[in-house]
C-alpha atoms as a PDB file:
ATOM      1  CA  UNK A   1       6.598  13.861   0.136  1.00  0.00           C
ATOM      2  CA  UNK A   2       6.814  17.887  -0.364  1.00  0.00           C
ATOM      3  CA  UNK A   3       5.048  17.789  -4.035  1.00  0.00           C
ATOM      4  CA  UNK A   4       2.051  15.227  -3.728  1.00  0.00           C
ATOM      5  CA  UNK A   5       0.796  12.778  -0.731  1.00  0.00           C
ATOM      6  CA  UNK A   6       0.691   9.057  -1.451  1.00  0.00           C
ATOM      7  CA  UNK A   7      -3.208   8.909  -2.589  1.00  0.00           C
ATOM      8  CA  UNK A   8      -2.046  11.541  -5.408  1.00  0.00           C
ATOM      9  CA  UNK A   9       0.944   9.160  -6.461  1.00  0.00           C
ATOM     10  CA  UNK A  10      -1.952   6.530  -6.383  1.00  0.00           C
ATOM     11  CA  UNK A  11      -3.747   8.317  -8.527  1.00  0.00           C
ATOM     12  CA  UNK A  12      -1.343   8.727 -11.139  1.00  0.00           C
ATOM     13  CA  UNK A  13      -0.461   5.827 -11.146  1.00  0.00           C
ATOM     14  CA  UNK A  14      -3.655   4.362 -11.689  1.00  0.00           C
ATOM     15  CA  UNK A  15      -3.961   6.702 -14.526  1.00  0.00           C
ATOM     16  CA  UNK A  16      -1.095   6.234 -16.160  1.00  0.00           C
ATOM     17  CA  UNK A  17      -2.150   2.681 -18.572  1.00  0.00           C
ATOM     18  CA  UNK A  18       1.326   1.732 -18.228  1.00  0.00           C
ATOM     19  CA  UNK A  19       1.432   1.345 -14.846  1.00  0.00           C
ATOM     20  CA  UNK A  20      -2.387   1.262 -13.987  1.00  0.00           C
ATOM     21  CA  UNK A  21      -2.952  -2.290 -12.025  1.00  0.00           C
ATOM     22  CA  UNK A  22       0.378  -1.911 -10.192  1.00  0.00           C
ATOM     23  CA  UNK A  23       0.288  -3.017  -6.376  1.00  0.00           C
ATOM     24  CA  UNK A  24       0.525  -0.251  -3.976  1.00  0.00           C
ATOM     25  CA  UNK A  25       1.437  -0.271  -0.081  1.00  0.00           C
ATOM     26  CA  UNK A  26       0.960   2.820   2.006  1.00  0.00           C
ATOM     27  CA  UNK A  27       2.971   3.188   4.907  1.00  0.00           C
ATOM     28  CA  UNK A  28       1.662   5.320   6.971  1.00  0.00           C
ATOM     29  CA  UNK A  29       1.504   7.038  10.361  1.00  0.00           C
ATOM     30  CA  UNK A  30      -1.537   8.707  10.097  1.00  0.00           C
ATOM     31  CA  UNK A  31      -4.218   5.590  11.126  1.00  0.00           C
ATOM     32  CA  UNK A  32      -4.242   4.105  14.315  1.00  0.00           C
ATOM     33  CA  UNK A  33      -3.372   0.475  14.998  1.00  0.00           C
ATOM     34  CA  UNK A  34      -6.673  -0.892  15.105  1.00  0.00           C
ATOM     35  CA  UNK A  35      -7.564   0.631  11.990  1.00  0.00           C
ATOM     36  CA  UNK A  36      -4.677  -0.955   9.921  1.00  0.00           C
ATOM     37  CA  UNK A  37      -5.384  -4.446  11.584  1.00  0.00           C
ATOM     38  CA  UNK A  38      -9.115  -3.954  10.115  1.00  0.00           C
ATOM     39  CA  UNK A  39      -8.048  -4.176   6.950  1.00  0.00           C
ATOM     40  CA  UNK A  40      -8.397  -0.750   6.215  1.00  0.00           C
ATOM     41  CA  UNK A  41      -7.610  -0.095   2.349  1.00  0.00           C
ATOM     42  CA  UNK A  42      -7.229   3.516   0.683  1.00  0.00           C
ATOM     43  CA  UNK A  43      -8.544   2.908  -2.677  1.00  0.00           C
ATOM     44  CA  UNK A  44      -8.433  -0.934  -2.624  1.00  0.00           C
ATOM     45  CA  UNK A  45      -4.701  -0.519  -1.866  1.00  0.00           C
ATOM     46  CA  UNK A  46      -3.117  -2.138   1.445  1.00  0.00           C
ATOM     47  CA  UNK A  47      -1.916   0.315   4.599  1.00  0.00           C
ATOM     48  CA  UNK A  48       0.877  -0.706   6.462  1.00  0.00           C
ATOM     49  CA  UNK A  49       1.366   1.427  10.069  1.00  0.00           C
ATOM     50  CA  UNK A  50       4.968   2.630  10.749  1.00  0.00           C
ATOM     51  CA  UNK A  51       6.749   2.124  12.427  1.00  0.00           C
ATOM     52  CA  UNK A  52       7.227  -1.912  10.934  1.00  0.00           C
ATOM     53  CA  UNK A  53       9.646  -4.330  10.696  1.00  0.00           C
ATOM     54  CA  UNK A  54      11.258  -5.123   7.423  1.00  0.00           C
ATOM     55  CA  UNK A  55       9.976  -9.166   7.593  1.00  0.00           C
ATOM     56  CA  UNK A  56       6.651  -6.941   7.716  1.00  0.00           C
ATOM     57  CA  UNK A  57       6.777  -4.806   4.915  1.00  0.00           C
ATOM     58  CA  UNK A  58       8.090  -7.742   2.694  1.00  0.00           C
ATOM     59  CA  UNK A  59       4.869  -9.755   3.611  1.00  0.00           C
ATOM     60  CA  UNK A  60       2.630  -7.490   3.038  1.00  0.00           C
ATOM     61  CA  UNK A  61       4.643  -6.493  -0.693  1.00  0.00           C
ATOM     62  CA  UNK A  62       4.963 -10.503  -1.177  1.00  0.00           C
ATOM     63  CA  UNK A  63       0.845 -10.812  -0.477  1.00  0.00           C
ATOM     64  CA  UNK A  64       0.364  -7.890  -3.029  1.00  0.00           C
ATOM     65  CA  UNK A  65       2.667  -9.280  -5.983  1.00  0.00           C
ATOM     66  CA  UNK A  66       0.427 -11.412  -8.000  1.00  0.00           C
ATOM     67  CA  UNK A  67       3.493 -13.658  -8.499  1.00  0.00           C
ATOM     68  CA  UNK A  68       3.925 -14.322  -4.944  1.00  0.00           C
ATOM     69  CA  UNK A  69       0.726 -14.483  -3.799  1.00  0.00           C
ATOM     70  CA  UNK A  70      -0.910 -17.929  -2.672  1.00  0.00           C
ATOM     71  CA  UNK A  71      -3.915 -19.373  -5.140  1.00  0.00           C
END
């Protein structure tokens, strides 16, 4: 993104009252593959590696929707 990096975004986001508490997935290539199957988090907010598959990025947007996600 040429004006801000995701963890900015994040940031505003989480400032913004409005929109604070929204899910956020990073996709990313900057980890390795062992750290995004850790569990890694930036922030408390989920890290996806690229490349993915679609079926993989809709998981892992499912699992952070609190309307999708399993009790």
């Amino acid at each position: 993104m040429p004006q801000a990096d995701g963890i900015e975004v994040a940031v505003q986001l989480e400032a913004d009252w409005a929109l604070h508490g929204v899910p956020i997935v990073f996709l990313t290539s900057l980890i390795t593959a062992e750290e995004a199957k850790d569990g890694r988090r930036v922030y408390g907010h989920r890290i996806l590696l690229k490349p993915t598959s679609s079926s993989e990025l809709i998981e892992l947007v499912e699992q952070s929707l609190p309307c999708c996600a399993e009790a």
